[in-house]
Protein backbone atom coordinates (compact mmCIF):
# COMPACT_ATOMS: atom_id res chain seq x y z
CA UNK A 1 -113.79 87.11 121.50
CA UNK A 2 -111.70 88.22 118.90
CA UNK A 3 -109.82 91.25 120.65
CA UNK A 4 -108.98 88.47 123.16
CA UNK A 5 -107.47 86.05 120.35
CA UNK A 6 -105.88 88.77 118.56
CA UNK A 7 -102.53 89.00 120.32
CA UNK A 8 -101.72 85.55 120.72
CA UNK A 9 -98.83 84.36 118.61
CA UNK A 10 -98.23 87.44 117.13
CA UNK A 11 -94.77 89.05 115.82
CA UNK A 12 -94.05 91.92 116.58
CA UNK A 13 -92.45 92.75 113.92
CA UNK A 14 -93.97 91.31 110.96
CA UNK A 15 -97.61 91.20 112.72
CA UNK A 16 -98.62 88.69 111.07
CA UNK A 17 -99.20 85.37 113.21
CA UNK A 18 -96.99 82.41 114.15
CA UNK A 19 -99.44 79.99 115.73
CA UNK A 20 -97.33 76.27 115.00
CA UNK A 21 -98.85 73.36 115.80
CA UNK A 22 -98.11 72.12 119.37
CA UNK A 23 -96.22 75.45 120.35
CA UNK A 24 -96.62 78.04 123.05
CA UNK A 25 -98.77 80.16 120.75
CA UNK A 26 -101.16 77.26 119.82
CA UNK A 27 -101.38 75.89 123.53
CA UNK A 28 -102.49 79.47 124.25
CA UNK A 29 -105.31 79.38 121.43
CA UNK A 30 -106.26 75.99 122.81
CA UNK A 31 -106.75 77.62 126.11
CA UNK A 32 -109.11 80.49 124.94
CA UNK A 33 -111.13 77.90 122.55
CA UNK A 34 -111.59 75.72 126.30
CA UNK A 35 -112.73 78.89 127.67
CA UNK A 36 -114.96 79.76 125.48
CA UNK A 37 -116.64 76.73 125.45
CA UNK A 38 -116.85 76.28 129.01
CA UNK A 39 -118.21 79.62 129.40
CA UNK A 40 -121.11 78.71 128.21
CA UNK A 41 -121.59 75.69 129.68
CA UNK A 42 -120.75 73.42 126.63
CA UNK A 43 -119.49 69.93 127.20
CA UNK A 44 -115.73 69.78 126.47
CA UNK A 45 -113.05 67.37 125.32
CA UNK A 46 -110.09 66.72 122.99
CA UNK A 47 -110.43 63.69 120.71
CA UNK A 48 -106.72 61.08 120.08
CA UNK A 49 -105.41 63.44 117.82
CA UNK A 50 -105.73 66.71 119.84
CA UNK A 51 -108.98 68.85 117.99
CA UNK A 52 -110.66 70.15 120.51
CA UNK A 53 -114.57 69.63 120.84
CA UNK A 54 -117.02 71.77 122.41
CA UNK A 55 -120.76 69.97 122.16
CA UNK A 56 -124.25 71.60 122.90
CA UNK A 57 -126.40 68.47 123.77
CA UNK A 58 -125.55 65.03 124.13
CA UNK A 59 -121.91 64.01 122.05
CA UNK A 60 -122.95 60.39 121.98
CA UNK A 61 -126.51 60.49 120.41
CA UNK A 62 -125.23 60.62 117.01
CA UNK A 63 -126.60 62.49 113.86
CA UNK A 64 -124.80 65.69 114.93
CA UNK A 65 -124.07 68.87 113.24
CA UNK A 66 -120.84 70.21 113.81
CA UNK A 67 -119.27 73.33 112.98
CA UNK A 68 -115.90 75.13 113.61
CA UNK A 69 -112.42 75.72 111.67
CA UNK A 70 -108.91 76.09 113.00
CA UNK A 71 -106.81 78.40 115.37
CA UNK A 72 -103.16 77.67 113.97
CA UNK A 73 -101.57 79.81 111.08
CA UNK A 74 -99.30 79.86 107.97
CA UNK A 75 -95.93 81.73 109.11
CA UNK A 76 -96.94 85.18 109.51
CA UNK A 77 -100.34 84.73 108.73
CA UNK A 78 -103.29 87.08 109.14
CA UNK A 79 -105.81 86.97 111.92
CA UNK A 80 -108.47 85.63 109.53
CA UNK A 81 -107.97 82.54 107.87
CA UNK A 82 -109.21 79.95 110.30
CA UNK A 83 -109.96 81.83 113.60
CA UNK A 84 -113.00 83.30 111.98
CA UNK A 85 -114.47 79.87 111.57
CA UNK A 86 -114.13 79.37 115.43
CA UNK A 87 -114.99 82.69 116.48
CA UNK A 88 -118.44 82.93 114.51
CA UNK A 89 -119.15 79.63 115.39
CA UNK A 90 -119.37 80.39 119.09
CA UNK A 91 -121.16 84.01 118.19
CA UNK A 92 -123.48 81.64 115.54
CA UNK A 93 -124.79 79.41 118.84
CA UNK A 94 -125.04 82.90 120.89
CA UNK A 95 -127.22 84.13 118.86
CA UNK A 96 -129.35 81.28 118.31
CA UNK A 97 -130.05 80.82 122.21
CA UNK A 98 -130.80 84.53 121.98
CA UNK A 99 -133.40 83.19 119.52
CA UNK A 100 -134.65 80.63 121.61
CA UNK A 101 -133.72 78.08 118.89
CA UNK A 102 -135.02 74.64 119.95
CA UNK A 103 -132.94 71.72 118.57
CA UNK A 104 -133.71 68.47 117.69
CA UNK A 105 -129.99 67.42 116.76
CA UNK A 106 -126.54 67.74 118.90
CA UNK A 107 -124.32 70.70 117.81
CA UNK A 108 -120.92 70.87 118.39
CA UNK A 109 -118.10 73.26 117.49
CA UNK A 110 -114.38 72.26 116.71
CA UNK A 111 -111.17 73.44 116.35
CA UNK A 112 -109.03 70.95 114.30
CA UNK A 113 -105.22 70.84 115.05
CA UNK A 114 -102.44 71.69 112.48
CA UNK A 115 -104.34 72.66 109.81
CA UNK A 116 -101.89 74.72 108.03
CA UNK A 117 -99.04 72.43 108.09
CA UNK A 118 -96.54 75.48 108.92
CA UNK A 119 -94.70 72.75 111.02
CA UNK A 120 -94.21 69.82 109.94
CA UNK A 121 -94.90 70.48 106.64
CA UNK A 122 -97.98 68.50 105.86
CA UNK A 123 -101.31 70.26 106.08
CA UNK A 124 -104.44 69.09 107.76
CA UNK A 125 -102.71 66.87 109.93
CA UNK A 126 -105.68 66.67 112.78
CA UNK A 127 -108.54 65.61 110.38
CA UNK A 128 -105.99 63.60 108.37
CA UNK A 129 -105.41 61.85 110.85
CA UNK A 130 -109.75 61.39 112.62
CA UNK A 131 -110.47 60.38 108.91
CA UNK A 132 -107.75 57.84 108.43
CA UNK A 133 -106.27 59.49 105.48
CA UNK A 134 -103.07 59.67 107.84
CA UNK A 135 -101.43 56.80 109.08
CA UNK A 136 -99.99 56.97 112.54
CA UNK A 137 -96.92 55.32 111.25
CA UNK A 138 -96.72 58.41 108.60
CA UNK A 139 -97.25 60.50 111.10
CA UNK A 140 -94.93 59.62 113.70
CA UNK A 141 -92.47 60.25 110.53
CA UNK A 142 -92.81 64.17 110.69
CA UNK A 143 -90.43 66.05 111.74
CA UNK A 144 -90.10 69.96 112.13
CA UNK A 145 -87.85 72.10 110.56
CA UNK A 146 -85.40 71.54 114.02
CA UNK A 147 -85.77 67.80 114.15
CA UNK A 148 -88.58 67.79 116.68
CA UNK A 149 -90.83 64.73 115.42
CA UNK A 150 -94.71 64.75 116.17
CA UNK A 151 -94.66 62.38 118.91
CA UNK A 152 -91.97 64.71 120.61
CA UNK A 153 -94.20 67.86 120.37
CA UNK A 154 -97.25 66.75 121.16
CA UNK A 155 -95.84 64.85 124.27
CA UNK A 156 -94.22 68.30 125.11
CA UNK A 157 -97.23 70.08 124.59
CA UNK A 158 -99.45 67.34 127.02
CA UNK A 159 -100.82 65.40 124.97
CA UNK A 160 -100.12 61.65 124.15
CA UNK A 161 -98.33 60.71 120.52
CA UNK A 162 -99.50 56.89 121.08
CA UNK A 163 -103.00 57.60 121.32
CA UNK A 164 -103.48 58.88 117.58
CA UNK A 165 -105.23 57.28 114.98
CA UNK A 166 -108.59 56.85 112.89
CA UNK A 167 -111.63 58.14 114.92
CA UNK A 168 -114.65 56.09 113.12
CA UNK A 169 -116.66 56.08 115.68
CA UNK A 170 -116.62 60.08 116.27
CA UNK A 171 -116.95 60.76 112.34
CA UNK A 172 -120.37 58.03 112.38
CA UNK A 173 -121.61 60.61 115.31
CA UNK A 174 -121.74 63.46 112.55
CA UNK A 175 -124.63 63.90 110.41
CA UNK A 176 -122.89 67.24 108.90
CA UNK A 177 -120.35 69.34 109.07
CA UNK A 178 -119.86 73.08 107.66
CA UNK A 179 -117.06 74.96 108.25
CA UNK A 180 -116.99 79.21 107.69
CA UNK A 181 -114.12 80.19 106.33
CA UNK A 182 -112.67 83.93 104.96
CA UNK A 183 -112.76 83.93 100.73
CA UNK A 184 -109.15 83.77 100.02
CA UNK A 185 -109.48 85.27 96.54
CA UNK A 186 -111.94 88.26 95.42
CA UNK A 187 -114.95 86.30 93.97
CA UNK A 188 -117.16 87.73 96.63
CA UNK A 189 -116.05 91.13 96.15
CA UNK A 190 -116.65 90.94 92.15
CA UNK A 191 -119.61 90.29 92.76
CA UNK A 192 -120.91 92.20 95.55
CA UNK A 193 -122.08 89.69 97.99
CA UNK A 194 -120.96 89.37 101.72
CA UNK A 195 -121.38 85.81 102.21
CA UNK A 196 -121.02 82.84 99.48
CA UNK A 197 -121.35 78.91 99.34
CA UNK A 198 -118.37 76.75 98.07
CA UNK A 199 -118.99 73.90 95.59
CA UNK A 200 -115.54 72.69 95.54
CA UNK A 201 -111.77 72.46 96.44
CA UNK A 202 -109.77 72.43 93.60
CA UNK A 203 -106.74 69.01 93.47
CA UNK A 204 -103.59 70.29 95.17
CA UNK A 205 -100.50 69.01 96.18
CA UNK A 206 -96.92 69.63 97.50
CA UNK A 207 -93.82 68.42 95.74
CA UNK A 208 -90.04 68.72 96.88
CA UNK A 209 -87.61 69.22 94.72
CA UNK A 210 -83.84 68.08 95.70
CA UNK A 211 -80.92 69.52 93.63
CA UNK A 212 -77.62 68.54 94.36
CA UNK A 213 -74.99 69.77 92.76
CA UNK A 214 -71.31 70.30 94.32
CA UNK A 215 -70.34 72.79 97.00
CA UNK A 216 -67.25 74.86 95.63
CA UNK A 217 -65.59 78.26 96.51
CA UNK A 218 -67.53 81.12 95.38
CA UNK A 219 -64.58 83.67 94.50
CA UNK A 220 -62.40 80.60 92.86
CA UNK A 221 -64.29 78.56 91.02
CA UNK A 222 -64.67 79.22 87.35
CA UNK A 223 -68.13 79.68 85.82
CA UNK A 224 -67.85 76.55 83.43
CA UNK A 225 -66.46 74.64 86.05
CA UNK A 226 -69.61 75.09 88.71
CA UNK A 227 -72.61 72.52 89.61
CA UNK A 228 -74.41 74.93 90.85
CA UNK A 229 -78.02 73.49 91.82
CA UNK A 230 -79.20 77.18 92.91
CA UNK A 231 -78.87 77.83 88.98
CA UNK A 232 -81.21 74.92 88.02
CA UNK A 233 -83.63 75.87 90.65
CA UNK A 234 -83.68 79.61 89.45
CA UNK A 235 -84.78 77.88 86.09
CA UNK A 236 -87.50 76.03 87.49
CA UNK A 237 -88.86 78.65 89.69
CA UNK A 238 -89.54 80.42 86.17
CA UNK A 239 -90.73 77.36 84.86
CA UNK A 240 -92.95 76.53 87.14
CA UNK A 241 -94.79 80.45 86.26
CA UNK A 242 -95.05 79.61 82.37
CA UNK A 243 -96.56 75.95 83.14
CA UNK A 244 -98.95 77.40 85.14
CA UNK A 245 -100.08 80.40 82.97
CA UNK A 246 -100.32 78.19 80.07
CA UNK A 247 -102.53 75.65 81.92
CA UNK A 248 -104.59 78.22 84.02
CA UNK A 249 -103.27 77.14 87.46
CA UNK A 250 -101.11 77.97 90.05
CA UNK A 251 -97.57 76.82 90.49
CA UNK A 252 -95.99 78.55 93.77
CA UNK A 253 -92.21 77.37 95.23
CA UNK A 254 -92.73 79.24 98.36
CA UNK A 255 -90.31 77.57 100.64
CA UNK A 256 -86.56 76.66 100.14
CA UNK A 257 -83.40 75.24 102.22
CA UNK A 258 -80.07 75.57 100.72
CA UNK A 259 -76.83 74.01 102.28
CA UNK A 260 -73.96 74.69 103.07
CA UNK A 261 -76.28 78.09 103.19
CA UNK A 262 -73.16 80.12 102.84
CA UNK A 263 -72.98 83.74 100.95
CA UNK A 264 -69.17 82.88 99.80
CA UNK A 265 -69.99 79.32 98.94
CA UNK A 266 -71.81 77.52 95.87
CA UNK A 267 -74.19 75.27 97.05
CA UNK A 268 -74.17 71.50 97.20
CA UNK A 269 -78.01 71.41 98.20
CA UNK A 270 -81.15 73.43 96.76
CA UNK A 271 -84.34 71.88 97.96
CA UNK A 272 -87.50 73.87 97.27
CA UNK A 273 -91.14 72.88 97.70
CA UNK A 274 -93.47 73.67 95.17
CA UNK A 275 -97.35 74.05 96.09
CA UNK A 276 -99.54 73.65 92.79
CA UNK A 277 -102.88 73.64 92.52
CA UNK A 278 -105.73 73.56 89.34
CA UNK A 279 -109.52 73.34 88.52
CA UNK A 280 -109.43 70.19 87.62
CA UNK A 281 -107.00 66.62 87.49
CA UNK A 282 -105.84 66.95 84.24
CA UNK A 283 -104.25 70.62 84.77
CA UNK A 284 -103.11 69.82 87.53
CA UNK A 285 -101.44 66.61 86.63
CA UNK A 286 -100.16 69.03 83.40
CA UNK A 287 -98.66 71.62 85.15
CA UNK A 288 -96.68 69.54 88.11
CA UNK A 289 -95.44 67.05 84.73
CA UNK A 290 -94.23 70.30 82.66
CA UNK A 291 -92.22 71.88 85.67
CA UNK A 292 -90.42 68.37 86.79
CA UNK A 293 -89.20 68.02 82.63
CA UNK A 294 -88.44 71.32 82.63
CA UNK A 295 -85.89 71.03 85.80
CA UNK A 296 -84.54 67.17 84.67
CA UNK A 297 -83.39 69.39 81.37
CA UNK A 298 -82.24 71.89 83.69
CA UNK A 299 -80.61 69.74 85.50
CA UNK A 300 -78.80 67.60 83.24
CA UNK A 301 -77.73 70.10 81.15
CA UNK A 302 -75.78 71.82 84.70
CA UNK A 303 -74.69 68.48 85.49
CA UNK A 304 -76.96 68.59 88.76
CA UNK A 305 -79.02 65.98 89.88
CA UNK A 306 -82.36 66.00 90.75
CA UNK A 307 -84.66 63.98 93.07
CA UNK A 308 -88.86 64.68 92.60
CA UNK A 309 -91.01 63.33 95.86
CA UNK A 310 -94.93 64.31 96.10
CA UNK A 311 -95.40 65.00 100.20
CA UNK A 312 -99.08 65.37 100.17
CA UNK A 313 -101.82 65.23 97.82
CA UNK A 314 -105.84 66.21 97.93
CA UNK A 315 -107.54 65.13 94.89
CA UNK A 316 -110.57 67.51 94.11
CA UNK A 317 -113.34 67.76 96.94
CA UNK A 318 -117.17 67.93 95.33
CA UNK A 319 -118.77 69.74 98.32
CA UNK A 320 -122.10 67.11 98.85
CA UNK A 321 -124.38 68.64 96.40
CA UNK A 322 -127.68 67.56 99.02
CA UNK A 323 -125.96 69.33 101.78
CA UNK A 324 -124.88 72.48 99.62
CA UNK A 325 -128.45 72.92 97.94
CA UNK A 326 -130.19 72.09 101.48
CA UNK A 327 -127.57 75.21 103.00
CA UNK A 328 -128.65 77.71 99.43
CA UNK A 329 -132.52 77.67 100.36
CA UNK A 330 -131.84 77.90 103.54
CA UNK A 331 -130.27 81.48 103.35
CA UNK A 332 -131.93 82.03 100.03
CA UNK A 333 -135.25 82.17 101.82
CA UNK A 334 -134.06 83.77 105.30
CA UNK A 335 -131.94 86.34 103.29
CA UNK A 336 -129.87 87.04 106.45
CA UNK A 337 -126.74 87.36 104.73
CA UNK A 338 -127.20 90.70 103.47
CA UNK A 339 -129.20 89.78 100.45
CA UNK A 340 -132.81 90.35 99.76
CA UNK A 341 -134.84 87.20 100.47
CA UNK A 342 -135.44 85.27 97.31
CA UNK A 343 -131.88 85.99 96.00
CA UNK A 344 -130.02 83.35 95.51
CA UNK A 345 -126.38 83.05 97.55
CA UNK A 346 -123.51 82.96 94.99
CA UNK A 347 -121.29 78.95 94.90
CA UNK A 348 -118.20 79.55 94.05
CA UNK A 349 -114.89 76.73 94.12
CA UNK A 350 -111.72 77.37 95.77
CA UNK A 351 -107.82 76.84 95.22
CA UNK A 352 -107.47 76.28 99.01
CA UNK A 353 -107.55 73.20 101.15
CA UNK A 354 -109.36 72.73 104.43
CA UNK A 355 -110.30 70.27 107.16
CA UNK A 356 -113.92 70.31 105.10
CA UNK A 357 -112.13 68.77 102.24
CA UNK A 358 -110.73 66.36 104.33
CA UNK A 359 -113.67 65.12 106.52
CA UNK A 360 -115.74 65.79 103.06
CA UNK A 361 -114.95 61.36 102.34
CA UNK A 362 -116.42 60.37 105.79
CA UNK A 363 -119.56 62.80 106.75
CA UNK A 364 -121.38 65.71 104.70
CA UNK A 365 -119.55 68.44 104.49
CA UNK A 366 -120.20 72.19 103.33
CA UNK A 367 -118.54 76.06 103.60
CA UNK A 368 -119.49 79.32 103.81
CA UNK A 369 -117.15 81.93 102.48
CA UNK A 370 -117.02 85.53 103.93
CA UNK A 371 -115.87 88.60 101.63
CA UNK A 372 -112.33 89.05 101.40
CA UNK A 373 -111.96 92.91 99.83
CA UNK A 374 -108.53 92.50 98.52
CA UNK A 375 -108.40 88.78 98.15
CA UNK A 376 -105.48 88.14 100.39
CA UNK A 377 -104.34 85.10 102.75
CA UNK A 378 -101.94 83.68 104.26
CA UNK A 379 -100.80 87.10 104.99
CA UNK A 380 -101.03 90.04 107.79
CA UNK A 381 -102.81 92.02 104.81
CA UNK A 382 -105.70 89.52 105.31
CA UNK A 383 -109.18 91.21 106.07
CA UNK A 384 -112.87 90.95 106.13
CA UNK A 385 -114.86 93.86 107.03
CA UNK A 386 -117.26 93.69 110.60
CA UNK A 387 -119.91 94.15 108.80
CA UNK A 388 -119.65 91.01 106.58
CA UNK A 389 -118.41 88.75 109.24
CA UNK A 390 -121.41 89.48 111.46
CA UNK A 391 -123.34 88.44 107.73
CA UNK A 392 -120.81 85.46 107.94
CA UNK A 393 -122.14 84.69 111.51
CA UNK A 394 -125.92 85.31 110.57
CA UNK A 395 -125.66 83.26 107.50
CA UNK A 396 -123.79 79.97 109.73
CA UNK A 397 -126.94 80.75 112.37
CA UNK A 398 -129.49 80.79 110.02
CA UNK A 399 -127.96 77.42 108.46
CA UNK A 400 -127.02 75.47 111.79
CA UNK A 401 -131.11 76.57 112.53
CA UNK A 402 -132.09 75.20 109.53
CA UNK A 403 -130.02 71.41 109.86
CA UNK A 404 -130.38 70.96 113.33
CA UNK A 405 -133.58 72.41 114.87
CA UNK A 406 -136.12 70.76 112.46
């Protein structure tokens, strides 16, 4: 399975991954995921908003546990952060019919669209949109970084804009859902352990910041004479750095659009997006307020102005603590994750979002986490070694045994 999804949406040059939402690359994913599924002889569909669906036993009788992640990436991404929750889901229900597993609840595995955001800027927009935490309005709104709106893509891609919308009625079918996921940070590796449980997704948010200043000749125009918003921005970059040191957070500006984008020409237009994250509300709320004063002084002092609008918000996710302590004995006792049995599986929180957070205010919700060595994501550099993502795919076996064949 994964040799087979490892060249799609690939660059050749970077080799990192470019699956956007609704593109050739993800079209090709979605292929492979309908392949999988009906490979094995799972019942298949795609829900209003496009996730796909693959169920073992009957979709409609309700208390279901459902597992899966995503197939779209970050530009230039690695081959990790989402595929692996797809991928060890299918290799998770292989080897329980190699066990002979008898269940006594539906299963199903899915793989939730746009994700990442990488498109249209706004992640998670697939379970956003199931849980009602999107509104269709909003969403027809988005637009890609060439204009393209969501209705136009996903009408391009097959797939009908109008239907979209809250999905109660599939989220009441779902008695729990837990999502595998590669550690994006070095926790796991700290402390030794292959496979961990989260307790919780830290409040994040994105912010754009608009600085206009006035577009002047590069070679002719005085220094003292310049509104140069790419100055102000510089400032807030580093601002943004302090704030979040002196809060213990993180503060990133990661993505920026300048106009009239020209080397011999000051710009009129800086507009950067800052991604911020923290353990808790009240850092979080600190940092974002700290960077935002420190551009408006910036800014007034260059004669720039400056306009502040949140895009998206997640407030923090508490994991369902039933759920997460029902998933801990479960491996504690097997010990299939490469632990002794009787040893307890580390819980550890996370800076990164995911379509568990999301669905997390409709149905029970939990993650696994699979050693990262170096800690990175969102990047080609991105790894997990075999040996602890066939723990990974024990561990989500031993815990999709324990919810849904009692």
């Amino acid at each position: 399975m994964w040799r087979e999804l490892l060249p799609i949406g690939r660059h050749p040059e970077s080799g990192g991954y470019r699956r956007y939402a609704w593109t050739g690359a993800d079209t090709e994913c979605r292929a492979w995921f309908r392949a999988q599924a009906e490979a094995r002889g799972f019942t298949y569909e795609v829900d209003r908003n496009g996730n796909q669906w693959a169920w073992l036993g009957d979709p409609l009788a309700g208390d279901a546990v459902v597992t899966g992640s995503h197939l779209d990436s970050v530009p230039d991404g690695g081959a990790f952060d989402g595929p692996l929750g797809v991928i060890s889901s299918f290799a998770a229900l292989d080897e329980l019919r190699r066990r002979g597993a008898a269940f006594t609840r539906p299963l199903a595995l899915t793989n939730f669209g746009d994700e990442e955001g990488a498109r249209f800027g706004l992640a998670c927009v697939g379970s956003r949109l199931t849980a009602g935490q999107l509104t269709v309005e909003a969403a027809h709104r988005l637009r890609d970084g060439d204009g393209i709106t969501l209705p136009q893509a996903m009408e391009a891609a097959g797939y009908d804009p109008d239907a979209i919308g809250p999905d109660p009625e599939r989220l009441g079918r779902i008695g729990a859902f837990v999502e595998l996921h590669v550690e994006q940070g070095r926790a796991l590796d700290l402390t030794g352990d292959p496979v961990g449980i989260a307790s919780a997704i830290w409040p994040h948010g994105r912010w754009r910041f608009d600085f206009r200043g006035e577009a002047n000749h590069a070679g002719t125009t005085g220094l003292a004479d310049r509104r140069d918003p790419m100055l102000t921005y510089a400032e807030t970059v580093l601002a943004a750095r302090r704030e979040a040191e002196l809060a213990g957070a993180v503060a990133t500006f990661g993505k920026v659009a300048v106009e009239p984008n020209g080397v011999n020409a000051i710009p009129s237009l800086v507009r950067g997006w800052l991604d911020s994250r923290a353990a808790d509300q009240d850092r979080l709320d600190t940092v974002v307020s700290g960077i935002e004063r420190a551009a408006r002084e910036h800014a007034e002092r260059a004669g720039v102005d400056l306009d502040v609008v949140r895009e998206s918000f997640t407030p923090v996710v508490e994991f369902e603590h039933a759920l997460r302590d029902e998933i801990g004995k479960i491996l504690t006792e097997r010990g299939g994750t490469g632990h002794a049995a009787g040893r307890s599986v580390p819980v550890l929180g996370t800076g990164a979002g995911h379509d568990a957070g999301i669905l997390s205010a409709s149905v029970p919700t939990a993650m696994l986490f699979v050693r990262n060595p170096t800690g990175i994501s969102h990047s080609p550099a991105e790894h997990a070694a075999e040996d602890d993502c066939v723990a990974g795919v024990i561990a989500l076996a031993d815990v999709l045994e324990g919810l849904a064949c009692r």
